[in-house]
Protein backbone atom coordinates (compact mmCIF):
# COMPACT_ATOMS: atom_id res chain seq x y z
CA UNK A 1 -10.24 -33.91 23.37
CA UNK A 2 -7.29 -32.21 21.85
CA UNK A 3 -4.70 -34.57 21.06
CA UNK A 4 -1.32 -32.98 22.06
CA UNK A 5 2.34 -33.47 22.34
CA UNK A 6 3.79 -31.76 24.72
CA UNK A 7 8.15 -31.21 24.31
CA UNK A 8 10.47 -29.75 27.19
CA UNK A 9 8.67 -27.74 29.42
CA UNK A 10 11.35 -26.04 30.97
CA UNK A 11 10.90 -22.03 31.43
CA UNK A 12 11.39 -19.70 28.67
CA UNK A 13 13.48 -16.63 28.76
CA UNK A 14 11.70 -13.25 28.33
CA UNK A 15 13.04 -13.19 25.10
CA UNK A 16 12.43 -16.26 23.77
CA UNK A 17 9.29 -16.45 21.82
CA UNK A 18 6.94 -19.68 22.43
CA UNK A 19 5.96 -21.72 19.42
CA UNK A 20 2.57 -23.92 19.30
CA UNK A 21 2.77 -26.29 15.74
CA UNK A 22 -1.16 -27.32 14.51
CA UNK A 23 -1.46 -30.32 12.41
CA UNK A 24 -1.90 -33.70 11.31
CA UNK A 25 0.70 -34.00 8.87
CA UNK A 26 4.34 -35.49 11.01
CA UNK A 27 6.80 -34.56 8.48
CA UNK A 28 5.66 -30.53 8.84
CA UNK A 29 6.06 -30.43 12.29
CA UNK A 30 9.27 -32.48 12.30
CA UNK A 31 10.84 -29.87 9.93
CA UNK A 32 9.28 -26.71 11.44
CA UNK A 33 10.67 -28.03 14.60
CA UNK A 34 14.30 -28.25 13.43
CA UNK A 35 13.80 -24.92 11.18
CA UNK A 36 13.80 -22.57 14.37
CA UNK A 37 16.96 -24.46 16.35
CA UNK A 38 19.01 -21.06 16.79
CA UNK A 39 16.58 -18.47 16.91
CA UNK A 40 15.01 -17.07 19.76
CA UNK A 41 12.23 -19.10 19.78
CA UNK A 42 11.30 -22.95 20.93
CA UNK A 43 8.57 -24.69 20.39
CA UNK A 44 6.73 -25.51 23.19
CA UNK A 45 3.48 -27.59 21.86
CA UNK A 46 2.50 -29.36 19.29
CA UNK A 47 -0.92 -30.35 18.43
CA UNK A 48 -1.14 -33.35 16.52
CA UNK A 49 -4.71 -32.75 15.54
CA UNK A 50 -6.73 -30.09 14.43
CA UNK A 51 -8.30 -28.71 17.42
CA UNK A 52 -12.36 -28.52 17.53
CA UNK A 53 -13.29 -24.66 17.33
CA UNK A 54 -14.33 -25.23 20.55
CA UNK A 55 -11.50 -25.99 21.99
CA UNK A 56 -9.55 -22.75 20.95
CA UNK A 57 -10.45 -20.87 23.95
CA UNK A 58 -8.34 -23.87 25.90
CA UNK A 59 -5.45 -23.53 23.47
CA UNK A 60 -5.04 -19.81 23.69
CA UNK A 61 -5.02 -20.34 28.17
CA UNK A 62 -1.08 -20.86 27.01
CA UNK A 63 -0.18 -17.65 25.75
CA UNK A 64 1.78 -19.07 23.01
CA UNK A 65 3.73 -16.31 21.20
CA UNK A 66 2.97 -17.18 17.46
CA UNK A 67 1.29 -20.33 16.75
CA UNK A 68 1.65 -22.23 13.07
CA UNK A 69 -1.17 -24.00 11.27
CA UNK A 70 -0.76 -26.67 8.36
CA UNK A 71 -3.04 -25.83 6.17
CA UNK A 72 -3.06 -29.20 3.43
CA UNK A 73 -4.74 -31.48 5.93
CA UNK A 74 -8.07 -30.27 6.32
CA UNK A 75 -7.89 -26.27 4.32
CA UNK A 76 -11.33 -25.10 5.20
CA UNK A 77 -11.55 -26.29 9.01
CA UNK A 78 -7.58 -25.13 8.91
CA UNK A 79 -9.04 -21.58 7.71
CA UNK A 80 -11.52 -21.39 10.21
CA UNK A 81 -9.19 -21.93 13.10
CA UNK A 82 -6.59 -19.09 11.77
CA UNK A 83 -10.13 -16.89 11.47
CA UNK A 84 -11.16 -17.99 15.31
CA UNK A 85 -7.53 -17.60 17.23
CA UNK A 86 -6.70 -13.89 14.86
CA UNK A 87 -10.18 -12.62 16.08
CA UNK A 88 -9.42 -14.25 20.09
CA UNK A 89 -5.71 -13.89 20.54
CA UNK A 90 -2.64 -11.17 20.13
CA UNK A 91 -0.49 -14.62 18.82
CA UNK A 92 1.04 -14.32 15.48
CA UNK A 93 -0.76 -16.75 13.64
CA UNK A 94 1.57 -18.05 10.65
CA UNK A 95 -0.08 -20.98 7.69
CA UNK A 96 1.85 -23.11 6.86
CA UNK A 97 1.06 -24.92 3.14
CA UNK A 98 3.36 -27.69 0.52
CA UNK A 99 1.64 -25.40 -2.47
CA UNK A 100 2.39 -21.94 -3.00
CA UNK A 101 -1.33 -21.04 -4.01
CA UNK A 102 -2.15 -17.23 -4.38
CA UNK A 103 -5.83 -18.08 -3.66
CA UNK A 104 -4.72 -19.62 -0.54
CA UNK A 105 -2.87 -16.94 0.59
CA UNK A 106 -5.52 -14.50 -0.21
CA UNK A 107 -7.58 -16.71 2.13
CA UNK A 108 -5.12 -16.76 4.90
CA UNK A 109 -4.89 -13.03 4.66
CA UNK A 110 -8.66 -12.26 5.40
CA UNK A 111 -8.82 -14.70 7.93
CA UNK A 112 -5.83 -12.92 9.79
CA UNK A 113 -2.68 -14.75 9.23
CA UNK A 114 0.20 -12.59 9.41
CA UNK A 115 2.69 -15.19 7.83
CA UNK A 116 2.24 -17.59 4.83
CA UNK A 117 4.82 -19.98 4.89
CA UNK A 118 5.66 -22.84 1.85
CA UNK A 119 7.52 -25.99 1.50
CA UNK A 120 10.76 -25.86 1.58
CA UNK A 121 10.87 -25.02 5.47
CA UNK A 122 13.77 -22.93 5.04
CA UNK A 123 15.52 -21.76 8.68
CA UNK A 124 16.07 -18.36 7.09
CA UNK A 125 12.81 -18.02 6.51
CA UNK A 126 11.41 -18.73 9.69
CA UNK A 127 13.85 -16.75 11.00
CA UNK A 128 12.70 -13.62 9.30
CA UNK A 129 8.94 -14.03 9.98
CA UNK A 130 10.03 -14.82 14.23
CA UNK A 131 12.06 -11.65 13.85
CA UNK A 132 8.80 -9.63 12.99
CA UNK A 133 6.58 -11.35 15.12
CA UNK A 134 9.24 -10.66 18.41
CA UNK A 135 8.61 -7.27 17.34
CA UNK A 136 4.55 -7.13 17.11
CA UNK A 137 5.07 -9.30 20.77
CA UNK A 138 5.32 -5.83 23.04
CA UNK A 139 2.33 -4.22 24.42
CA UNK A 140 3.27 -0.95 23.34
CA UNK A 141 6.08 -0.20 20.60
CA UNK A 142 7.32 3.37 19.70
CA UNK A 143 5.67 5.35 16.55
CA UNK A 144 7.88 7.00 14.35
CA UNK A 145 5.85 10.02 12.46
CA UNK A 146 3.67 9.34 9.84
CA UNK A 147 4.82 9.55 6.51
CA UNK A 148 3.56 12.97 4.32
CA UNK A 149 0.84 11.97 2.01
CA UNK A 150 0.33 13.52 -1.56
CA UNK A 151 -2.98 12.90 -3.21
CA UNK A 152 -3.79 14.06 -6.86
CA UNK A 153 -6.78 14.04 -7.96
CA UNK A 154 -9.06 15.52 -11.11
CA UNK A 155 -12.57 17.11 -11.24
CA UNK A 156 -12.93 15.45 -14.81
CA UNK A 157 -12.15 12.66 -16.55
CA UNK A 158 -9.42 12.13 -18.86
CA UNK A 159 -6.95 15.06 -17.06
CA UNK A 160 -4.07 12.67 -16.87
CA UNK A 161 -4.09 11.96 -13.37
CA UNK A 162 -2.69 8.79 -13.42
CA UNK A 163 0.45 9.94 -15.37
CA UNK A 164 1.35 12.70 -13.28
CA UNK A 165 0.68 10.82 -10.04
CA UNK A 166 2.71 7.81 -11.16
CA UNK A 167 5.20 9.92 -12.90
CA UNK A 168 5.56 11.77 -9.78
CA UNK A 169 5.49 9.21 -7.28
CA UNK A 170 8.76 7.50 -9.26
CA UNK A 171 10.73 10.83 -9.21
CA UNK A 172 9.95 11.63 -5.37
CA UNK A 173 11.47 8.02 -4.89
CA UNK A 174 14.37 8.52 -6.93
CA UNK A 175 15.44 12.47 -6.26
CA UNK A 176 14.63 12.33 -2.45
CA UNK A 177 16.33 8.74 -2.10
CA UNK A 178 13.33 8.22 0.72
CA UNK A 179 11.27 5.06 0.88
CA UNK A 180 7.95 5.80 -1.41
CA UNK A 181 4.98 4.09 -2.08
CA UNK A 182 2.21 4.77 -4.66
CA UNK A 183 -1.60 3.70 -4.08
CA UNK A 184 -4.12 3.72 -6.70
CA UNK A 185 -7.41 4.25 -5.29
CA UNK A 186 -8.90 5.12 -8.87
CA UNK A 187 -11.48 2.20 -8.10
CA UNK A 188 -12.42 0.12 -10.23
CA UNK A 189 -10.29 0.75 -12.99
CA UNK A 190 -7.08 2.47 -12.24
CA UNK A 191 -4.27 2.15 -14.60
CA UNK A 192 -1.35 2.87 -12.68
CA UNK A 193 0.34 -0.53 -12.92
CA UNK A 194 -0.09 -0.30 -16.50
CA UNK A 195 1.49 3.12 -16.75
CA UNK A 196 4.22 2.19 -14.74
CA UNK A 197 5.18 -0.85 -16.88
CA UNK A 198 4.51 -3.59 -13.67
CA UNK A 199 2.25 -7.03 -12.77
CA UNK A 200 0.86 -6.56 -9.84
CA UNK A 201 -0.31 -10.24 -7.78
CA UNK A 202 -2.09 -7.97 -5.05
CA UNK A 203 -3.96 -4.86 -5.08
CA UNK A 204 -5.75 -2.07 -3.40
CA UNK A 205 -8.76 -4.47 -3.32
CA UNK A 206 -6.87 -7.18 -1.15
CA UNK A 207 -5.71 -4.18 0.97
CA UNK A 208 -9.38 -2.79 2.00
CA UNK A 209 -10.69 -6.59 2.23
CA UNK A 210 -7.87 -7.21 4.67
CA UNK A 211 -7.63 -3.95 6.40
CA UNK A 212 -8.98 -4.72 10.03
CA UNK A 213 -6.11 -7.16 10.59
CA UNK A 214 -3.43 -4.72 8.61
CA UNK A 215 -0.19 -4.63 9.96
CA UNK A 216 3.20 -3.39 7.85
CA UNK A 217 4.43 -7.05 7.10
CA UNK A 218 0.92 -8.01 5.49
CA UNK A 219 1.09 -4.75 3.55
CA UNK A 220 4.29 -5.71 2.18
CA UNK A 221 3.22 -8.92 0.69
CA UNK A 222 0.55 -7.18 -1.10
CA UNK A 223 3.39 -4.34 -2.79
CA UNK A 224 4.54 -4.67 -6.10
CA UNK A 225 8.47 -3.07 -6.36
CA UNK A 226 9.27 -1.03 -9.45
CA UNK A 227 12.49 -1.06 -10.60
CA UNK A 228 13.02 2.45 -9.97
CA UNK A 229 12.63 1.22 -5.70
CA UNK A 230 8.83 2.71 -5.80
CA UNK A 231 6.62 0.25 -4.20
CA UNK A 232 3.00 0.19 -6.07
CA UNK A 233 -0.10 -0.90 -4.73
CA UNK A 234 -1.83 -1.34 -7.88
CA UNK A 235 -5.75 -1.52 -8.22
CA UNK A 236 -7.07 -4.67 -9.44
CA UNK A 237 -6.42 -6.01 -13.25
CA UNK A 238 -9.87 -7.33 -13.34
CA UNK A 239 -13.32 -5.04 -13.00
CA UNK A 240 -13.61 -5.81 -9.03
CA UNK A 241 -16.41 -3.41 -7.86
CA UNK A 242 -15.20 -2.28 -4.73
CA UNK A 243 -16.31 1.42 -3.00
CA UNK A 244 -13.84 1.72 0.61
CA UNK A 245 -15.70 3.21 3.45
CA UNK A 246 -13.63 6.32 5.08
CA UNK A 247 -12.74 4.83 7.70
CA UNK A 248 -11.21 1.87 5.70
CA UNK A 249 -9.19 4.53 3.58
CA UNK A 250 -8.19 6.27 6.72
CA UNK A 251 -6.85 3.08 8.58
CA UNK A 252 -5.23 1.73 5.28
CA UNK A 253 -3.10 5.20 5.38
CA UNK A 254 -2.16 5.42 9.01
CA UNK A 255 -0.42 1.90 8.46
CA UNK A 256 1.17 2.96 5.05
CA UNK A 257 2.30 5.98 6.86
CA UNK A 258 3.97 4.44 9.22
CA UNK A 259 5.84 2.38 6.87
CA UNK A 260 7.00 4.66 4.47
CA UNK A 261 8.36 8.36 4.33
CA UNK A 262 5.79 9.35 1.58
CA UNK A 263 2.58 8.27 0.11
CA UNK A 264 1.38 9.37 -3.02
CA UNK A 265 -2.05 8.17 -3.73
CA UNK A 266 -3.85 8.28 -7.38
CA UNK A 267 -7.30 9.70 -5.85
CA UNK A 268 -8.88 9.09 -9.70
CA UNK A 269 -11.40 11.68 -10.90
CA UNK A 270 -14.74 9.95 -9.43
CA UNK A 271 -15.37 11.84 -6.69
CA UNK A 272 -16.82 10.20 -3.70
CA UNK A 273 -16.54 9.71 0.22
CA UNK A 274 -12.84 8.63 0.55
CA UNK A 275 -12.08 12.11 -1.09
CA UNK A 276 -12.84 13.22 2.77
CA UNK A 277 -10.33 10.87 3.96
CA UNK A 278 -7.32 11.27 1.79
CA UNK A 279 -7.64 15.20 2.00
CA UNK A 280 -7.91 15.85 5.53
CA UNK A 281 -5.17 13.79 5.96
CA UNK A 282 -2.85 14.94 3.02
CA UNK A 283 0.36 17.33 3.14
CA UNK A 284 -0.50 18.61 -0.38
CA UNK A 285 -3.39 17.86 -2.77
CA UNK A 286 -2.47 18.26 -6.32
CA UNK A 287 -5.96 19.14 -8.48
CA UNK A 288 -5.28 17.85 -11.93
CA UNK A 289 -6.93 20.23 -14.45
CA UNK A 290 -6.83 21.08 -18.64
CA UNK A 291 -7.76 24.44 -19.77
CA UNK A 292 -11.33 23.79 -20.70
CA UNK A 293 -14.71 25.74 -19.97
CA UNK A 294 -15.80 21.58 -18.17
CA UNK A 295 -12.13 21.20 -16.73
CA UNK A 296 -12.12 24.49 -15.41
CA UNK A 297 -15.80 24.71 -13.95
CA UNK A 298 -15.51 21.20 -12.54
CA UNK A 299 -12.30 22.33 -11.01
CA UNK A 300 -14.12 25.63 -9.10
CA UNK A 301 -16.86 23.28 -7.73
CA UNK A 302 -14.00 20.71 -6.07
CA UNK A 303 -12.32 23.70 -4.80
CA UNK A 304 -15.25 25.73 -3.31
CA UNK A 305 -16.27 22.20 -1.57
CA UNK A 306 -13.29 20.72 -0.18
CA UNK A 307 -10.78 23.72 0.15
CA UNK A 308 -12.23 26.60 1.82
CA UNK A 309 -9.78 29.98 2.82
CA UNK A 310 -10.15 29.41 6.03
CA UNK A 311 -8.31 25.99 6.16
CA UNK A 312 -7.74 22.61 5.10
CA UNK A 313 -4.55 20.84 3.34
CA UNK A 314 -2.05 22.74 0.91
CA UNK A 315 -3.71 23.12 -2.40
CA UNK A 316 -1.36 22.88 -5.57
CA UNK A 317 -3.17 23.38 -9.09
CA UNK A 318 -2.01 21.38 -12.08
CA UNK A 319 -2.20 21.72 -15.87
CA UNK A 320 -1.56 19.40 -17.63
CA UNK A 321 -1.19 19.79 -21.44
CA UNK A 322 -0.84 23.19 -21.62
CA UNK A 323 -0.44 24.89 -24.62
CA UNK A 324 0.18 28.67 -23.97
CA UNK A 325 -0.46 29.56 -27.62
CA UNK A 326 -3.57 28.10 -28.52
CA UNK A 327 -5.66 28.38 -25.21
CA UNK A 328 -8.27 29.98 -26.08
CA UNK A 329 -8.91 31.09 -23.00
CA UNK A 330 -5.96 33.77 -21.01
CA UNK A 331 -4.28 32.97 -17.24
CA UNK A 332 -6.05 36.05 -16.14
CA UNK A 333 -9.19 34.00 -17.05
CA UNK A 334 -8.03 30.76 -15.91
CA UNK A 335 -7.23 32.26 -12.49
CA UNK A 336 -10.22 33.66 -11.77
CA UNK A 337 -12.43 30.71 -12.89
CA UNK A 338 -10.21 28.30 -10.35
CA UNK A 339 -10.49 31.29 -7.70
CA UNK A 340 -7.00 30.98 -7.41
CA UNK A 341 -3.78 30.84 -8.86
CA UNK A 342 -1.87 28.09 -10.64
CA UNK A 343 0.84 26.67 -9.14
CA UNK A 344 2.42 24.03 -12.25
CA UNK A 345 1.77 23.58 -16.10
CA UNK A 346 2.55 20.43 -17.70
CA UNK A 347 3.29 21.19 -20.90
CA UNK A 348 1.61 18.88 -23.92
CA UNK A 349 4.28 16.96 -25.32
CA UNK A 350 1.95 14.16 -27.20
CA UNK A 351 4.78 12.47 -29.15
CA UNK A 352 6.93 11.70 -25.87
CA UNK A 353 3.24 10.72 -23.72
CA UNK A 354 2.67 8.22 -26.49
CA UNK A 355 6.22 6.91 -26.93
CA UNK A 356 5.79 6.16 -22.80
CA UNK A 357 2.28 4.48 -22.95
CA UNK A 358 3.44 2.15 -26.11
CA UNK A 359 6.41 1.23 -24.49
CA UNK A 360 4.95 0.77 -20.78
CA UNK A 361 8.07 3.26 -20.00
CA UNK A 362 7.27 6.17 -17.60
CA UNK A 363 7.78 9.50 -18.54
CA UNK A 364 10.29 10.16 -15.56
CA UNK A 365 12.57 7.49 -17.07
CA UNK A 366 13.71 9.98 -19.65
CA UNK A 367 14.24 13.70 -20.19
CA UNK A 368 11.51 15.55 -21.54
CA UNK A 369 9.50 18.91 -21.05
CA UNK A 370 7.20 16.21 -18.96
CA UNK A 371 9.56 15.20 -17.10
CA UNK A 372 11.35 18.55 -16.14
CA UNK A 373 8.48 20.01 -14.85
CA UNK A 374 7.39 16.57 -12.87
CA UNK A 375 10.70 16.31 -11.43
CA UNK A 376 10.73 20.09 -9.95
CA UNK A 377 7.38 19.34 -8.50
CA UNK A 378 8.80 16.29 -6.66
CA UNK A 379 11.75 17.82 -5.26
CA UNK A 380 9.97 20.73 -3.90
CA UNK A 381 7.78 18.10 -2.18
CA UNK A 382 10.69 16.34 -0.72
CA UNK A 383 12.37 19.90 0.45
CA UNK A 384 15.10 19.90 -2.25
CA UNK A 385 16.14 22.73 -3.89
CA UNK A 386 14.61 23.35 -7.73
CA UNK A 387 17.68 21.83 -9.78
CA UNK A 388 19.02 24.81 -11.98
CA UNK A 389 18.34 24.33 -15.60
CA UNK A 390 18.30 26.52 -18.49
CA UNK A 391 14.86 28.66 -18.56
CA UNK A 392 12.54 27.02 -21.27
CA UNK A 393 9.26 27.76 -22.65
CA UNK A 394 7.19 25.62 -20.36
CA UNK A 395 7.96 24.93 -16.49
CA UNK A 396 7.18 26.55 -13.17
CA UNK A 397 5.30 30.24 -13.25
């Protein structure tokens, strides 16, 4: 038997969302109660016991609009019940917890909690999270267009793919003034958060664990904001052997699409099924090369597989520490090895790549032959004219 408490039934506007408190503990309840006087919600239920699993299918006969769980009495059977009513019930489910625990939350997430709430109840708070969950309520909600996504990626290791991408991704944000994201999906070991100078508390792993109850406000607890505005989505700090199916990639992009105006995604150099995903889906696909006989072959074999004449996404070839002067082998030579022509050279600038790796201080921060060419590419990506700056002896051919 469920052991409820049942508060002023009266009927609720169509606008007012219902509220159904689980949980032992008096005082929660009490102040979760008063926290959402004033909004457009009420609470309609409280449960003053953890119902069985059992029971759940009973609970959810109500229709409750978001329902809130305290977590501290019981954690594991609390757990299961946010797994149960997620996987049953289109309710906002929202856990509720004195600690502010990271494991916790990482918990809550894969069970399918779309809010994680601490002590203090604060009204503004609550506010906030009813705000987002009024607008998951309707049955069918208006998609804006999906965001363009840029994916750069290297046949070889070691082509500085992570530097461009991040370098890139924090000039796109910055010249087109257009909400940006970065991904690294360079699994297991990506190094963009490093590059970028950041600590990231979530990553790319949390995102594909979690990515069958994705929505945009559990995405955003799991960004990390540069203080450029870029929002990172860093890959994990620790080895965490993770391999993302397609289909995870692909549903892990619609959402960031939908939230942002562009994606740029470090694709890594280890080629493998998610390649498929991120490049049938991408505006542009930047190949990250060096002029090398490996670099160069490797490149050929990635471009006779995945980018055919006939079709497939805009192909823009990179290279990156070029040195016209001492490469050994001519552009004639380098086009006709990569089958076609190259669209950027980075130039090799090792004392200002250094400077920005012992200083954790991107490249795009300052003004270098790096950065010059980096910052073209982004505004061409973001439709803005090339700025006009005195011809020099590396940039766009």
């Amino acid at each position: 038997m469920i052991s409820t408490f049942t508060q002023d039934s009266e009927a609720l506007g169509t606008n007012v969302l219902s509220i159904a408190l689980i949980g032992p503990e008096g005082t929660y309840r009490r102040d979760m109660t008063s926290a959402v006087v004033g909004s457009q919600a009420k609470v309609t239920r409280e449960f003053v016991s953890y119902p069985g699993l059992d029971d759940v299918a009973d609970l959810l006969s109500a229709e409750f609009d978001v329902i809130i769980i305290e977590l501290d009495s019981n954690p594991e059977h609390a757990l299961d019940l946010v797994e149960n009513i997620c996987s049953n019930s289109p309710a906002t489910v929202m856990a509720y917890s004195a600690q502010s625990d990271a494991e916790l939350l990482v918990r809550c997430m894969r069970a399918g909690a779309r809010e994680f709430l601490t002590a203090p109840i604060v009204p503004t708070t609550i506010a906030e999270a009813l705000v987002r969950a009024a607008v998951r309520r309707p049955a069918a909600r208006s998609k804006k267009a999906g965001g363009k996504l840029y994916v750069f990626a290297s046949a070889k290791g070691g082509s500085g793919v992570t530097t461009v991408a991040s370098n890139f991704a924090l000039t796109l944000a910055r010249e087109s003034g257009q909400s940006t994201v970065l991904i690294d999906l360079d699994l297991p070991l990506g190094n963009v958060a490093i590059d970028l100078g950041i600590t990231a508390q979530f990553s790319t792993a949390n995102a594909i664990e979690t990515v069958e109850r994705m929505d945009s406000n559990l995405l955003q607890t799991l960004l990390t904001k540069h203080s450029s505005g870029l929002f990172v989505l860093a890959a994990p700090d620790r080895y965490t052997p993770v391999s993302p199916s397609e289909q995870a990639v692909e549903k892990l992009l619609s959402i960031v699409r939908q939230a942002f105006d562009y994606v740029v995604v470090d694709a890594g150099s280890g080629i493998g099924s998610n390649w498929n995903a991120l490049f049938k889906n991408a505006s542009t696909v930047y190949l990250i090369t060096q002029v090398s006989i490996s670099g160069l072959r490797n490149s050929n074999r990635v471009i006779s597989e995945f980018f055919s004449a006939n079709g497939g996404p805009q192909l823009e070839i990179v290279l990156n520490r070029f040195l016209p002067r001492s490469l050994g082998i001519d552009e004639e030579n380098i086009t006709k090895a990569l089958t076609r022509p190259v669209q950027w050279k980075i130039p090799s600038d090792y004392l200002s790549a250094r400077r920005a790796q012992n200083t954790a201080t991107p490249l795009a921060m300052e003004d270098s032959p790096i950065s010059q060419v980096i910052r073209q590419m982004a505004r061409i990506a973001s439709g803005l004219p090339p700025t006009a700056e005195k011809k020099k002896k590396f940039g766009i051919f």
